[in-house]
C-alpha atoms as a PDB file:
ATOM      1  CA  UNK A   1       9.966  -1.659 -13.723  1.00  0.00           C
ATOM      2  CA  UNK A   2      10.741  -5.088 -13.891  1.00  0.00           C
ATOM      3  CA  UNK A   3       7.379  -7.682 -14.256  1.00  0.00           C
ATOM      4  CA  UNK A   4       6.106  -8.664 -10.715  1.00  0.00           C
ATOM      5  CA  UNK A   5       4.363 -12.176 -10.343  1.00  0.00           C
ATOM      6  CA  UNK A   6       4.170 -13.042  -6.860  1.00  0.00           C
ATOM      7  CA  UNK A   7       0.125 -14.340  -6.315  1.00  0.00           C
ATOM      8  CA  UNK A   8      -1.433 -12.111  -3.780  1.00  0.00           C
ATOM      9  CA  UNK A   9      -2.015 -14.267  -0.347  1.00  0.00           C
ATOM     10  CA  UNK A  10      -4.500 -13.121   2.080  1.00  0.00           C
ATOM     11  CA  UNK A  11      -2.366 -12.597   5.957  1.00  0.00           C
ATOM     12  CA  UNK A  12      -3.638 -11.487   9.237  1.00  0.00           C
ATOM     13  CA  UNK A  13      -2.902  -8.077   9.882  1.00  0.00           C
ATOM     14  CA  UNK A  14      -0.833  -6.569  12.632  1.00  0.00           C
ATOM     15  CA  UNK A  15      -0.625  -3.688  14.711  1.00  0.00           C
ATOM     16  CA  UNK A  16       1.129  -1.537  11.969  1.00  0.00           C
ATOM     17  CA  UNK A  17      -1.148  -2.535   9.347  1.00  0.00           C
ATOM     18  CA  UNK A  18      -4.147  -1.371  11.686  1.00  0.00           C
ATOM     19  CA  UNK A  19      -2.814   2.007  12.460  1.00  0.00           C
ATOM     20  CA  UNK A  20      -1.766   2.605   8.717  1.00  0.00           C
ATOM     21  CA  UNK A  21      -5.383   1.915   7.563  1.00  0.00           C
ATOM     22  CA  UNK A  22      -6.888   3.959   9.695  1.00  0.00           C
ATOM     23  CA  UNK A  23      -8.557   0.764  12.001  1.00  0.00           C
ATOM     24  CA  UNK A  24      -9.307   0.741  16.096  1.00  0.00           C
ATOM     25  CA  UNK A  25      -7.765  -2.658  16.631  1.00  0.00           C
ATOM     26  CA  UNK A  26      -5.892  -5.610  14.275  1.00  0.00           C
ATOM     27  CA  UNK A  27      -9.314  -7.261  14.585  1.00  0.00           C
ATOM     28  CA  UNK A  28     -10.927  -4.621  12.448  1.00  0.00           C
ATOM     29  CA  UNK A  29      -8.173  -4.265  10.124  1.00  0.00           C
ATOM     30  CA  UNK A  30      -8.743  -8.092   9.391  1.00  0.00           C
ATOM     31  CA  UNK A  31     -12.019  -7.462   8.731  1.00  0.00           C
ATOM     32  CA  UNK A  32     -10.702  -5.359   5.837  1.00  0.00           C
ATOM     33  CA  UNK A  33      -7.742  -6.875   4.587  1.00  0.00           C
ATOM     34  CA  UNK A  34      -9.147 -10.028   2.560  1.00  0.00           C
ATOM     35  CA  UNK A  35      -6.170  -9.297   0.064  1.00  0.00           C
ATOM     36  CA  UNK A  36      -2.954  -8.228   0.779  1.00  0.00           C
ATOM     37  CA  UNK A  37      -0.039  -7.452  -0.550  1.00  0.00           C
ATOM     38  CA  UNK A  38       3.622  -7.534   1.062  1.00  0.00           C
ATOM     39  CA  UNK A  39       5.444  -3.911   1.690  1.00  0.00           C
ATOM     40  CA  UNK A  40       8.920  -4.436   0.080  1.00  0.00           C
ATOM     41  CA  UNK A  41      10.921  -1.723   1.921  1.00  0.00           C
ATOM     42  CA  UNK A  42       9.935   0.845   5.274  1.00  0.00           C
ATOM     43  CA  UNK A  43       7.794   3.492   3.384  1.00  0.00           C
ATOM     44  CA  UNK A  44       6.110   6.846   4.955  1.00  0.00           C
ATOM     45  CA  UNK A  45       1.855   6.256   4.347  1.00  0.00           C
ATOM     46  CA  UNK A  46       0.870   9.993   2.941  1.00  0.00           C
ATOM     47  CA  UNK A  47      -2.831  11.594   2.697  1.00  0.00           C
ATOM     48  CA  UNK A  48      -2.769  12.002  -0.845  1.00  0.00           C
ATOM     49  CA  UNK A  49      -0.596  10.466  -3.774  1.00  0.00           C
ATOM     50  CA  UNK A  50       2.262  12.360  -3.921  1.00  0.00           C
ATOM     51  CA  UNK A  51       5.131  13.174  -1.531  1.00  0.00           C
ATOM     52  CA  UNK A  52       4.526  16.499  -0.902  1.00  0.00           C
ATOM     53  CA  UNK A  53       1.116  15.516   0.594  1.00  0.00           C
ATOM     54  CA  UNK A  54       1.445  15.123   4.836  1.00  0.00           C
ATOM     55  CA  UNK A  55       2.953  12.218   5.976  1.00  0.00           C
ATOM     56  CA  UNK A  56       0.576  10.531   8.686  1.00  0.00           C
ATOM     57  CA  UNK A  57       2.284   7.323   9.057  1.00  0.00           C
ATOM     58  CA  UNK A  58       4.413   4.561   7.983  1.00  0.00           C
ATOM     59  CA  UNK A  59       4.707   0.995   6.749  1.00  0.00           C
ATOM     60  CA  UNK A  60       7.609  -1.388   7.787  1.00  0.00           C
ATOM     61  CA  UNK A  61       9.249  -3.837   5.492  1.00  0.00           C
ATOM     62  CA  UNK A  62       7.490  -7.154   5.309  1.00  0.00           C
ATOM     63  CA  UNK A  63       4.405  -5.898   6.708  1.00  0.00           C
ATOM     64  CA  UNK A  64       1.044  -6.363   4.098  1.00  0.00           C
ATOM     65  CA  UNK A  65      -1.275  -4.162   3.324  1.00  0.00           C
ATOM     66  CA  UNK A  66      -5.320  -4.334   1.580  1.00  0.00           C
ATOM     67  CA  UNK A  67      -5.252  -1.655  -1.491  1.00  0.00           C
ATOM     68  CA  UNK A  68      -9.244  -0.247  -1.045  1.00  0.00           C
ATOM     69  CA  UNK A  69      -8.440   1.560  -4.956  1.00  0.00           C
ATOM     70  CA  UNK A  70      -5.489   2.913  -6.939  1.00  0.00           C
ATOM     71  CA  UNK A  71      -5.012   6.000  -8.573  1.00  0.00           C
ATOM     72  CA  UNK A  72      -2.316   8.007 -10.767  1.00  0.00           C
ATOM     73  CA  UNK A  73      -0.035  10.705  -9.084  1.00  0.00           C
ATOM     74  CA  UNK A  74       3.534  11.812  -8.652  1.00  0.00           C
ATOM     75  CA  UNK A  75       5.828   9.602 -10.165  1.00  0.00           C
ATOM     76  CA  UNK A  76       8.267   7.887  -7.104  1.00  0.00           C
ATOM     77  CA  UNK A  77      11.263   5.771  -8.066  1.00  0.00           C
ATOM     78  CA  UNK A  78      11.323   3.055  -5.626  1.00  0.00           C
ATOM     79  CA  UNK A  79      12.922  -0.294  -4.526  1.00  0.00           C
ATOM     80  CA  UNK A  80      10.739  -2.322  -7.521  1.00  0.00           C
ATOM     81  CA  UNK A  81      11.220   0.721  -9.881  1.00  0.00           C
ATOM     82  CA  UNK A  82       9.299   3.980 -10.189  1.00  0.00           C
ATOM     83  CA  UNK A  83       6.151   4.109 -10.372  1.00  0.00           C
ATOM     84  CA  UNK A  84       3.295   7.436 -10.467  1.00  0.00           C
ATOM     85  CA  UNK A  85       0.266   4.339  -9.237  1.00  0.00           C
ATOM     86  CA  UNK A  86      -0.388   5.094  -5.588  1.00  0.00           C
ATOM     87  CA  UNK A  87      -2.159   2.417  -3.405  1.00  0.00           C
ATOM     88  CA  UNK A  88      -5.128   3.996  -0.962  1.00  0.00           C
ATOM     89  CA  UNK A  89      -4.730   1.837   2.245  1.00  0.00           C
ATOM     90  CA  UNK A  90      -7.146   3.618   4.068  1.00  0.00           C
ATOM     91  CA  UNK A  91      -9.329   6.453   3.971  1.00  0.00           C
ATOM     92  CA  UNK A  92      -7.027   9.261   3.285  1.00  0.00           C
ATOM     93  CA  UNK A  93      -3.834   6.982   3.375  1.00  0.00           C
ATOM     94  CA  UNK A  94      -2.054   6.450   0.291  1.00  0.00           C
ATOM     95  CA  UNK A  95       1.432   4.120  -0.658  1.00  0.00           C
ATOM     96  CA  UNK A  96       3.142   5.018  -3.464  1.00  0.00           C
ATOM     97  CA  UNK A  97       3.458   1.278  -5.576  1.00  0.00           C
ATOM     98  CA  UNK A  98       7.141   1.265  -6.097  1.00  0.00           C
ATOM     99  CA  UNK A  99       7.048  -0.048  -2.408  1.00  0.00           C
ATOM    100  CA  UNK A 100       4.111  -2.691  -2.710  1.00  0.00           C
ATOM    101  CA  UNK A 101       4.491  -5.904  -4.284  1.00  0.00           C
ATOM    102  CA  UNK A 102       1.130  -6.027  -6.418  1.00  0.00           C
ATOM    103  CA  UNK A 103       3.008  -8.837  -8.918  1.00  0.00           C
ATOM    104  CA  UNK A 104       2.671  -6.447 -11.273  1.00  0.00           C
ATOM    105  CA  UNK A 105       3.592  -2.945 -12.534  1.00  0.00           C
ATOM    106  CA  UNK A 106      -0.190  -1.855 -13.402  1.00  0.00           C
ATOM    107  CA  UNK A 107      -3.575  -1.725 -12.033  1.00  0.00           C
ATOM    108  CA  UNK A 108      -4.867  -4.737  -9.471  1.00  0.00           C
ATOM    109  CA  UNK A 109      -7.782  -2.586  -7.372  1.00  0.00           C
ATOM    110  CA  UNK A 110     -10.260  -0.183  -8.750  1.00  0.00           C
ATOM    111  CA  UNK A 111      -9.123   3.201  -9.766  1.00  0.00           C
ATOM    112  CA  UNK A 112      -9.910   5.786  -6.306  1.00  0.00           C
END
């Protein structure tokens, strides 16, 4: 994977941020989303890390997401290389990395 430095910016959330996290409204997902970090390509939000967990939602390109902590699984090429870190983005929602632009290819939230 190639070396990702874009600086994390904080954004408001939107409606598919607040669904994907698990929130009531976009004003509670703002509550939660101090950092975020940009979704590089449409990706299915599973409810463990690993693709043969349950899909129970999706992300859209260009959207941005809070990472609550980060933990090893399956191993998922992706659009900024594989990756086996997946991103929880809410309780019970996890990313797979290759999809989220962290700025870099390791660790940047506590391990889940």
């Amino acid at each position: 994977m190639t070396d990702r430095m874009e600086t994390p910016r904080a954004a408001e959330p939107d409606a598919a941020v607040a669904e994907a996290i698990g929130a009531a409204d976009v004003a509670t997902a703002a509550a939660v989303t101090a950092a975020s970090y940009r979704v590089v390509a449409n990706v299915n939000v599973r409810s463990g890390p690993g693709t043969t967990y349950s899909k129970v939602g999706s992300l859209s390109a260009g959207s941005r997401v809070s990472i609550d902590c980060q933990t090893p699984g399956e191993n998922v090429p992706g659009p900024l290389g594989p990756s086996n870190i997946w991103d929880r983005v809410g309780s019970g929602r996890y990313v797979s990395d290759a999809y989220i632009d962290t700025g870099t290819d390791g660790y940047v939230a506590p391990r889940c």
